[in-house]
Protein backbone atom coordinates (compact mmCIF):
# COMPACT_ATOMS: atom_id res chain seq x y z
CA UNK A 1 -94.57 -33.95 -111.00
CA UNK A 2 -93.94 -30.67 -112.96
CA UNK A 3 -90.91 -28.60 -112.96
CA UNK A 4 -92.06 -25.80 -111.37
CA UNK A 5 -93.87 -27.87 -107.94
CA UNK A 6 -90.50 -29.92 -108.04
CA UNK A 7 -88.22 -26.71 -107.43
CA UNK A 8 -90.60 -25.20 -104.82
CA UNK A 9 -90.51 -28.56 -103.06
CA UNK A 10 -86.38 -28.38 -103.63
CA UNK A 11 -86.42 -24.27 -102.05
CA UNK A 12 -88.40 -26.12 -98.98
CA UNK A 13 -86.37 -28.83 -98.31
CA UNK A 14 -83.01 -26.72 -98.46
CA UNK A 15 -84.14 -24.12 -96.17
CA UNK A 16 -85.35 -26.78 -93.76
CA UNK A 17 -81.92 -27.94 -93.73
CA UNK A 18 -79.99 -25.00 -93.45
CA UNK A 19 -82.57 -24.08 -90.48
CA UNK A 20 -81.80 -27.19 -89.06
CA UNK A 21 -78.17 -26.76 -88.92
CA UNK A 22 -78.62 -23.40 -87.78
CA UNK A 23 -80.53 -25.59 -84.40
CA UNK A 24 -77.66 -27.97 -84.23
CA UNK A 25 -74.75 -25.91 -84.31
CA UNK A 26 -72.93 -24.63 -80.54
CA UNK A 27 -73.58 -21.40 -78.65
CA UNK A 28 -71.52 -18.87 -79.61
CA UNK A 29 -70.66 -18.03 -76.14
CA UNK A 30 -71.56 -20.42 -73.50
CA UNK A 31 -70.97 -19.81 -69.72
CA UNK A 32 -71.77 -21.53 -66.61
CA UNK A 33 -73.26 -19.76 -63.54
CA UNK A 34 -71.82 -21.30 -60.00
CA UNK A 35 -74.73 -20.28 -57.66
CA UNK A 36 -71.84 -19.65 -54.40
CA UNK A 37 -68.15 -18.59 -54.31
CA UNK A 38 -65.55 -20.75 -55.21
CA UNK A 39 -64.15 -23.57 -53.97
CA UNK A 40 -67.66 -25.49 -53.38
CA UNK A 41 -69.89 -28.13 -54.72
CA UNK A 42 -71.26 -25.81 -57.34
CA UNK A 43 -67.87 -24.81 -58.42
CA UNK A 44 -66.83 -28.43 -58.90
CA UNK A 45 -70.22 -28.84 -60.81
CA UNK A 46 -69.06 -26.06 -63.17
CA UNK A 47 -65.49 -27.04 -63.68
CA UNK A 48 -65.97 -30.65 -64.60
CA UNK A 49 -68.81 -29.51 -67.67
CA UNK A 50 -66.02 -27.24 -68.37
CA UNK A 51 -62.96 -29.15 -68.70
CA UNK A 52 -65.18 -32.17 -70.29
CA UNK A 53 -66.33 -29.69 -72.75
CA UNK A 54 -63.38 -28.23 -74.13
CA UNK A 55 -61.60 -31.91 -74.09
CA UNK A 56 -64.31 -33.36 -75.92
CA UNK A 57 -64.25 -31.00 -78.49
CA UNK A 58 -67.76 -30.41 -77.94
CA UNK A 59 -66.90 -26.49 -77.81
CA UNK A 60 -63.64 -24.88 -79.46
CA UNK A 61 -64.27 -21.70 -76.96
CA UNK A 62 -63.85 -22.11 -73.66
CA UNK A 63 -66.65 -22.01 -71.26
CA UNK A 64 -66.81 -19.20 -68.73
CA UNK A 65 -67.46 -19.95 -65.21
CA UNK A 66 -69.31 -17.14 -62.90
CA UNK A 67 -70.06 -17.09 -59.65
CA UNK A 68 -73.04 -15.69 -58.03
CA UNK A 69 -73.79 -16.47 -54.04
CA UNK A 70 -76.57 -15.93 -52.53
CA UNK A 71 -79.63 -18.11 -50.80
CA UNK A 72 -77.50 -21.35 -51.86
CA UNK A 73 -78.79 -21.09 -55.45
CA UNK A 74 -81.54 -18.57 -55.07
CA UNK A 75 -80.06 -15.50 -56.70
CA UNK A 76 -78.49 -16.73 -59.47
CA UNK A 77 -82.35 -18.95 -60.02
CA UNK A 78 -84.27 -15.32 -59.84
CA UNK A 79 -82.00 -13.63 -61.87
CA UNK A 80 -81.84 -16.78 -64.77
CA UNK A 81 -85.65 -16.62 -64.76
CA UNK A 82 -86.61 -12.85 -64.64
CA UNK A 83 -83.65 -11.04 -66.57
CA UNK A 84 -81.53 -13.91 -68.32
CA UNK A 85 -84.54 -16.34 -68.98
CA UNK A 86 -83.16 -16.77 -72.81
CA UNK A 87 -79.92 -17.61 -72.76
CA UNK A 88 -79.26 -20.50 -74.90
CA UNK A 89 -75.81 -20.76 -73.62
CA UNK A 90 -75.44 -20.61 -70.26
CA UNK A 91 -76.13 -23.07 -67.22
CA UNK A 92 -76.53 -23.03 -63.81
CA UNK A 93 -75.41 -25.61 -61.27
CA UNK A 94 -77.86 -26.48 -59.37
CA UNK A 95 -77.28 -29.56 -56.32
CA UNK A 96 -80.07 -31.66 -54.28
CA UNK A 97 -79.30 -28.51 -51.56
CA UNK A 98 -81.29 -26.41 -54.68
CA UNK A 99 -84.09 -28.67 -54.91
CA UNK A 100 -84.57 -28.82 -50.98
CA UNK A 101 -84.56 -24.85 -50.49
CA UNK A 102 -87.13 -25.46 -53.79
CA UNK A 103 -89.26 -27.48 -52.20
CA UNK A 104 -89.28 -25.15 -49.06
CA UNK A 105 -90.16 -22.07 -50.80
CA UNK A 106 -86.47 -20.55 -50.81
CA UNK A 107 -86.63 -19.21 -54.12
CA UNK A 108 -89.17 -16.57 -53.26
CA UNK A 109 -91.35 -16.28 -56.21
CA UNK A 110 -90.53 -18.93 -58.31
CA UNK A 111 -90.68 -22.68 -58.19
CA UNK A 112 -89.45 -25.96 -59.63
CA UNK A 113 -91.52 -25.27 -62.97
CA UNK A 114 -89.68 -22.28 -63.53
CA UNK A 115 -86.72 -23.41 -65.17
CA UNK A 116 -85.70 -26.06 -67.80
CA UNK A 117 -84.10 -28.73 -66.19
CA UNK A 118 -81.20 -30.22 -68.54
CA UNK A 119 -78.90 -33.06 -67.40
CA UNK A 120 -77.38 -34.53 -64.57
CA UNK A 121 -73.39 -35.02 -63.91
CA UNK A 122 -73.52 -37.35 -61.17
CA UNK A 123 -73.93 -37.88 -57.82
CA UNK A 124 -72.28 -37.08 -54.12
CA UNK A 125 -73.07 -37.97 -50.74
CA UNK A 126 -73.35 -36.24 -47.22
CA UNK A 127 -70.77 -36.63 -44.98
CA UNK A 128 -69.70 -35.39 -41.13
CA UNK A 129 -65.86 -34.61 -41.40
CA UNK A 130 -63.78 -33.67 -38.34
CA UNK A 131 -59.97 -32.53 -38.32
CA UNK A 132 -57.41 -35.05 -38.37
CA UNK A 133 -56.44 -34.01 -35.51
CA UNK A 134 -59.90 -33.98 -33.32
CA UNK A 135 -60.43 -36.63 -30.51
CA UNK A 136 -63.84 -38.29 -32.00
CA UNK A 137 -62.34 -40.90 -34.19
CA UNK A 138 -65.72 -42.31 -35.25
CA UNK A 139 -69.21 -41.15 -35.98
CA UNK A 140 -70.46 -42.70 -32.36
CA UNK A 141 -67.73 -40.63 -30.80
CA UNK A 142 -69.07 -37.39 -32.19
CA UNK A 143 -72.76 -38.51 -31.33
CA UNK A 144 -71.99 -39.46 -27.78
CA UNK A 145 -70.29 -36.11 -27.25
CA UNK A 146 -73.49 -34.57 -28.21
CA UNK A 147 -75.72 -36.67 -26.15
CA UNK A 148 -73.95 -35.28 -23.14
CA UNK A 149 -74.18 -31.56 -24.06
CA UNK A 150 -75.32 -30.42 -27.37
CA UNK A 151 -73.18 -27.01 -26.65
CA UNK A 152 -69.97 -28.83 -26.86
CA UNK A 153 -70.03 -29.34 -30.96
CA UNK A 154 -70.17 -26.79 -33.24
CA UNK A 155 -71.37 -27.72 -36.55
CA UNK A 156 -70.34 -25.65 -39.72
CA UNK A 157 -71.58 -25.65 -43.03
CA UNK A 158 -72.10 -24.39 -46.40
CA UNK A 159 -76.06 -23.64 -46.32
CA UNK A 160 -78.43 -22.10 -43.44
CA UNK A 161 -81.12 -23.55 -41.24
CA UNK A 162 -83.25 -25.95 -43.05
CA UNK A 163 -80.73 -27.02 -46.00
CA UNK A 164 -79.44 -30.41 -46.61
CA UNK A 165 -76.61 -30.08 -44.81
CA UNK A 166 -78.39 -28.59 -41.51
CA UNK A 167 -81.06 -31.10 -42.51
CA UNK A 168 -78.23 -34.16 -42.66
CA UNK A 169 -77.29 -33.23 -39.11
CA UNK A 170 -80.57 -32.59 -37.49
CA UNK A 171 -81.62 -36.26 -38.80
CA UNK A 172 -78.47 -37.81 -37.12
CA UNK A 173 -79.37 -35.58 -34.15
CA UNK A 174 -82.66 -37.30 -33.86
CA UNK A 175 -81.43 -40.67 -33.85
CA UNK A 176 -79.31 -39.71 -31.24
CA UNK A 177 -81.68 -38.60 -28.75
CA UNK A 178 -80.92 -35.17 -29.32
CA UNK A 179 -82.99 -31.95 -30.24
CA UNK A 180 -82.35 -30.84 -32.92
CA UNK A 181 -83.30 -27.25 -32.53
CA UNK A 182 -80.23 -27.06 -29.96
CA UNK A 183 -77.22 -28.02 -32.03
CA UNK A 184 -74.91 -25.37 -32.29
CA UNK A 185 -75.10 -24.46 -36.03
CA UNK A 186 -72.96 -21.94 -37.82
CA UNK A 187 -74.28 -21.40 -41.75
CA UNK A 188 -71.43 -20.46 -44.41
CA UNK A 189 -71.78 -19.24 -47.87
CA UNK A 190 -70.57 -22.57 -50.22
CA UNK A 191 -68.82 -25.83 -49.06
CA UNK A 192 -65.28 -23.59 -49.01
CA UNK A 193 -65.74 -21.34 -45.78
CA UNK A 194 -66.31 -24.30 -43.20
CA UNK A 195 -63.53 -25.98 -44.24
CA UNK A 196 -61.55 -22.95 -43.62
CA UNK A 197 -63.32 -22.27 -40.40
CA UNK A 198 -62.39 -26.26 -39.39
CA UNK A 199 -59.00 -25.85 -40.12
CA UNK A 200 -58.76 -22.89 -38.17
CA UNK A 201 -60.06 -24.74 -35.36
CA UNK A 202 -63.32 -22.19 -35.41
CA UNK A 203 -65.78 -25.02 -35.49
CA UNK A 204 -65.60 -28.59 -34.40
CA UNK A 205 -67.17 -30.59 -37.47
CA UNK A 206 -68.71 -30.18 -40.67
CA UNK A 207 -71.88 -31.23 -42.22
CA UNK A 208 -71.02 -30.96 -46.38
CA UNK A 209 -70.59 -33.24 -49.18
CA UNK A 210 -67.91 -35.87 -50.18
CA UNK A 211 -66.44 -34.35 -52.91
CA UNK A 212 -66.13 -31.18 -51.34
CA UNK A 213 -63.68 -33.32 -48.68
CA UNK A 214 -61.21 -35.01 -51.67
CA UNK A 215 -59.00 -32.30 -51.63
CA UNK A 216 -58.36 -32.13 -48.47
CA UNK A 217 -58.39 -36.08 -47.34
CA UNK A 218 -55.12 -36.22 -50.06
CA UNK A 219 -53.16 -33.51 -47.31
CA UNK A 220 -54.58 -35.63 -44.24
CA UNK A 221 -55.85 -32.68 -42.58
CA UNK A 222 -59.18 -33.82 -42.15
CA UNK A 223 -61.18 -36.97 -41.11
CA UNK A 224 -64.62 -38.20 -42.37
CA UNK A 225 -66.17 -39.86 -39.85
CA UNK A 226 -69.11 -40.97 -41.87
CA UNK A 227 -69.97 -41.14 -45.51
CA UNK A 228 -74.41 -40.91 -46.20
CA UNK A 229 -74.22 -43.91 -48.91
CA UNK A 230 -75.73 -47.01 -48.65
CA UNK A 231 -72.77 -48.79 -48.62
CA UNK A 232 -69.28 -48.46 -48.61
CA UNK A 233 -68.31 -46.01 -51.65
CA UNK A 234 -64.90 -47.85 -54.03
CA UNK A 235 -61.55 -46.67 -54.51
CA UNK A 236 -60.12 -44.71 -51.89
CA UNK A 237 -63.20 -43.67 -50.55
CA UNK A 238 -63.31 -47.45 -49.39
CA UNK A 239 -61.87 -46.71 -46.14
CA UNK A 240 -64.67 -44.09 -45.10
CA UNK A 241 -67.36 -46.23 -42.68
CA UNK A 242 -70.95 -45.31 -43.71
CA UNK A 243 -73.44 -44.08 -41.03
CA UNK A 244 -75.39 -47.33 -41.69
CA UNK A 245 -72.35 -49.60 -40.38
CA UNK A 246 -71.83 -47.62 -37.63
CA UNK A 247 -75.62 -47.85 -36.87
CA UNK A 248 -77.33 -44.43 -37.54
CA UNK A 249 -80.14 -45.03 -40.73
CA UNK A 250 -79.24 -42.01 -42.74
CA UNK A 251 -78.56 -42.09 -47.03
CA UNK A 252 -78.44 -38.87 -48.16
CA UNK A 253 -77.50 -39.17 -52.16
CA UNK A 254 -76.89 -35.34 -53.65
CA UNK A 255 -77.54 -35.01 -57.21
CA UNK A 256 -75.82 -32.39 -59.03
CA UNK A 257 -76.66 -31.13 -62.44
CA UNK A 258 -77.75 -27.97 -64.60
CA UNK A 259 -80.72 -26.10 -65.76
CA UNK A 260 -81.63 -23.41 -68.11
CA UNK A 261 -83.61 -20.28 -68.66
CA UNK A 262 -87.60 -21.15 -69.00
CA UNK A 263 -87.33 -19.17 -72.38
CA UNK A 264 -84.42 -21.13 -73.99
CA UNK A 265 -85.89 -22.45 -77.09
CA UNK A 266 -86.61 -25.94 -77.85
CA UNK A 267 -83.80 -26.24 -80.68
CA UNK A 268 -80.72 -24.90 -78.38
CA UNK A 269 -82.37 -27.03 -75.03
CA UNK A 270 -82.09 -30.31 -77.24
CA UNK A 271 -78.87 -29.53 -78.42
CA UNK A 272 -77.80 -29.20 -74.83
CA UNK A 273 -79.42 -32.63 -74.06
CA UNK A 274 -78.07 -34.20 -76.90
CA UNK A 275 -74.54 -33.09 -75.91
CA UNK A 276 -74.56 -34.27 -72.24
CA UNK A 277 -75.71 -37.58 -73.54
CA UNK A 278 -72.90 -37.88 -76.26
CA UNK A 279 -70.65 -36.57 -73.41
CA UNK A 280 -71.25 -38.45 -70.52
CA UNK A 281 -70.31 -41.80 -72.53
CA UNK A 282 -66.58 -39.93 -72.98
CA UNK A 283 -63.64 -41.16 -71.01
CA UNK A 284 -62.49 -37.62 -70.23
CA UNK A 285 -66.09 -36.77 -68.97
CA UNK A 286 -65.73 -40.10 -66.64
CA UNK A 287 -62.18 -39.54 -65.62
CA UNK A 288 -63.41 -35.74 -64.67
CA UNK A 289 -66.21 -37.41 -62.44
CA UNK A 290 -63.93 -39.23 -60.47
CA UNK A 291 -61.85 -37.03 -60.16
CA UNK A 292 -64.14 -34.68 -58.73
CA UNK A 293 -65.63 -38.14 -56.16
CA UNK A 294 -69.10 -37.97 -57.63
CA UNK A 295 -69.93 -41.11 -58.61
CA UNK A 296 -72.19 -41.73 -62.03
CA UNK A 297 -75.71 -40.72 -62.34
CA UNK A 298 -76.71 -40.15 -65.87
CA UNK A 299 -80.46 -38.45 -66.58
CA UNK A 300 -81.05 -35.75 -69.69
CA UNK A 301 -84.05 -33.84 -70.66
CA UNK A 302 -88.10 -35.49 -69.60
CA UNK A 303 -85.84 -37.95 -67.58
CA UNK A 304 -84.37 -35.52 -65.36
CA UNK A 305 -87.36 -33.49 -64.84
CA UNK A 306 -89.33 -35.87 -63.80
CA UNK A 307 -87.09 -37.24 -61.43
CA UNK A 308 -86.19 -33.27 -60.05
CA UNK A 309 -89.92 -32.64 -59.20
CA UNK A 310 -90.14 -36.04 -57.22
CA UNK A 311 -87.68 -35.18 -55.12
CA UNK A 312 -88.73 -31.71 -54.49
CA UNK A 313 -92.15 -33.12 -53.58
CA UNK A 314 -90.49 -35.40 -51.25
CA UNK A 315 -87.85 -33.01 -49.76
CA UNK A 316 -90.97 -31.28 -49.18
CA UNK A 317 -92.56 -33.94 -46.82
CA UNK A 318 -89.48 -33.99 -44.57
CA UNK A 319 -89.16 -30.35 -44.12
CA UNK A 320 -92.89 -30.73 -42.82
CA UNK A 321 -91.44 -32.93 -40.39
CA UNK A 322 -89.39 -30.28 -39.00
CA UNK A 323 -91.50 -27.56 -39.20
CA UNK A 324 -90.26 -25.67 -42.36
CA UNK A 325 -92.73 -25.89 -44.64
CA UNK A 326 -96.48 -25.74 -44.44
């Protein structure tokens, strides 16, 4: 090979490289977006990437959480697609709450192929919590009540009409002999304003997610009369009955995760998804799980976008059922 084809081939190679490490190196700022006000599932979601993060050395700045409320996810997924759809470094939290309002045409304009979906961080469950101080002790106690009079309970949550947490109750309603359509429903913005309204003895229950409830189950101010898990959830979670046990059919798992723009480029995306994988293997990514009760559920990249569009295809089917989506 002459000289001169052997330095040309040399220029190539080195420029590949030094465009490659260009691809593999961090976001100079990175942020995530919390699609509700603080104190709720998407918060959580947000913290935990963010602590994990900057323990893992994965980042040496540290990560900037925002929040922006609105249509449980809906503003902050219009405004990521049509004026930040680039961003390389910042995600949005998105919950199986997102993919439901998805899959019932929530997000106004846009839809499930809209976004990049990037990783998973675990997974939480539904739950029907009561204060500690309330007279039903047990999921049948709360269901009875509402057979009688469907006036008598007022259910709060973090998500309107036709979310999975209105959707969680109106399915345990239905077992129960009960319409839903005549539950008493109040709708919150995030998982942090019914358990205020609880507390303050405002509403009688709450329809929300597990780890939304940790906090609080550590003071004893609050009782979960029903966990939506197949079975029996470990560690101090043990002591919290399913629905199945206390015979009402109802698993409601609740992926939560993060997306990106639709115009984040290939290089930065795989960096993301290379990340999360390295990351989720971590001890301090684990012990942040837990800490946060989601339990593991591990899915990057093709994986989790395949899995994301099944279950807004199937969320889909079951808000037929009830009449809120054609």
């Amino acid at each position: 090979m002459n000289k001169s084809l052997l330095c040309t081939l040399s220029a190539v190679s080195l420029l590949c490289s030094s465009f490659s490490g260009i691809a593999a190196e961090v976001p100079s700022r990175t942020e995530c977006i919390a699609p509700a006000k603080p104190g709720g599932g998407f918060d959580l979601t947000c913290k935990l990437i963010q602590v994990s993060l900057q323990e893992t050395g994965a980042i040496t700045k540290p990560m900037r959480v925002t929040y922006m409320p609105g249509g449980v996810g809906a503003v902050a997924y219009n405004a990521i697609v049509a004026q930040r759809p680039a961003e390389a470094g910042t995600l949005v939290a998105f919950s199986g709450g997102s993919l439901l309002n998805l899959s019932q045409g929530k997000f106004g304009r846009y839809g499930v192929d809209d976004v990049r979906w990037l990783a998973s961080v675990g997974t939480d469950y539904g739950m029907i919590a009561v204060r500690a101080d309330s007279p039903w002790k047990s999921l049948k106690d709360l269901m009875t009540a509402m057979e009688k009079d469907p006036t008598n309970v007022v259910f709060g949550a973090g998500a309107s009409i036709g979310s999975q947490d209105w959707m969680k109750t109106a399915l345990l309603a239905k077992q129960a002999g009960v319409d839903p359509h005549k539950m008493r429903y109040v709708a919150f913005e995030g998982g942090g304003e019914p358990v205020t309204a609880l507390l303050g003895n405002h509403i009688q229950a709450v329809s929300g997610d597990l780890s939304e409830m940790v906090p609080y189950l550590k003071g004893n101010k609050l009782r979960v009369l029903a966990v939506f898990s197949d079975k029996r959830l470990p560690g101090e979670l043990a002591g919290v009955p399913t629905a199945k046990e206390q015979g009402y059919d109802l698993v409601w798992p609740i992926i939560r995760g993060f997306y990106v723009g639709p115009k984040v480029s290939d290089e930065a995306y795989n960096w993301w998804v290379k990340e999360f994988e390295k990351l989720q293997q971590t001890a301090e990514f684990q012990q942040q799980r837990d800490l946060r009760g989601l339990f593991e559920f591990n899915m990057t990249g093709a994986a989790l976008d395949s899995y994301v569009k099944k279950q807004v295809a199937g969320y889909h089917e079951k808000a037929k059922a009830f009449g809120l989506a054609k």
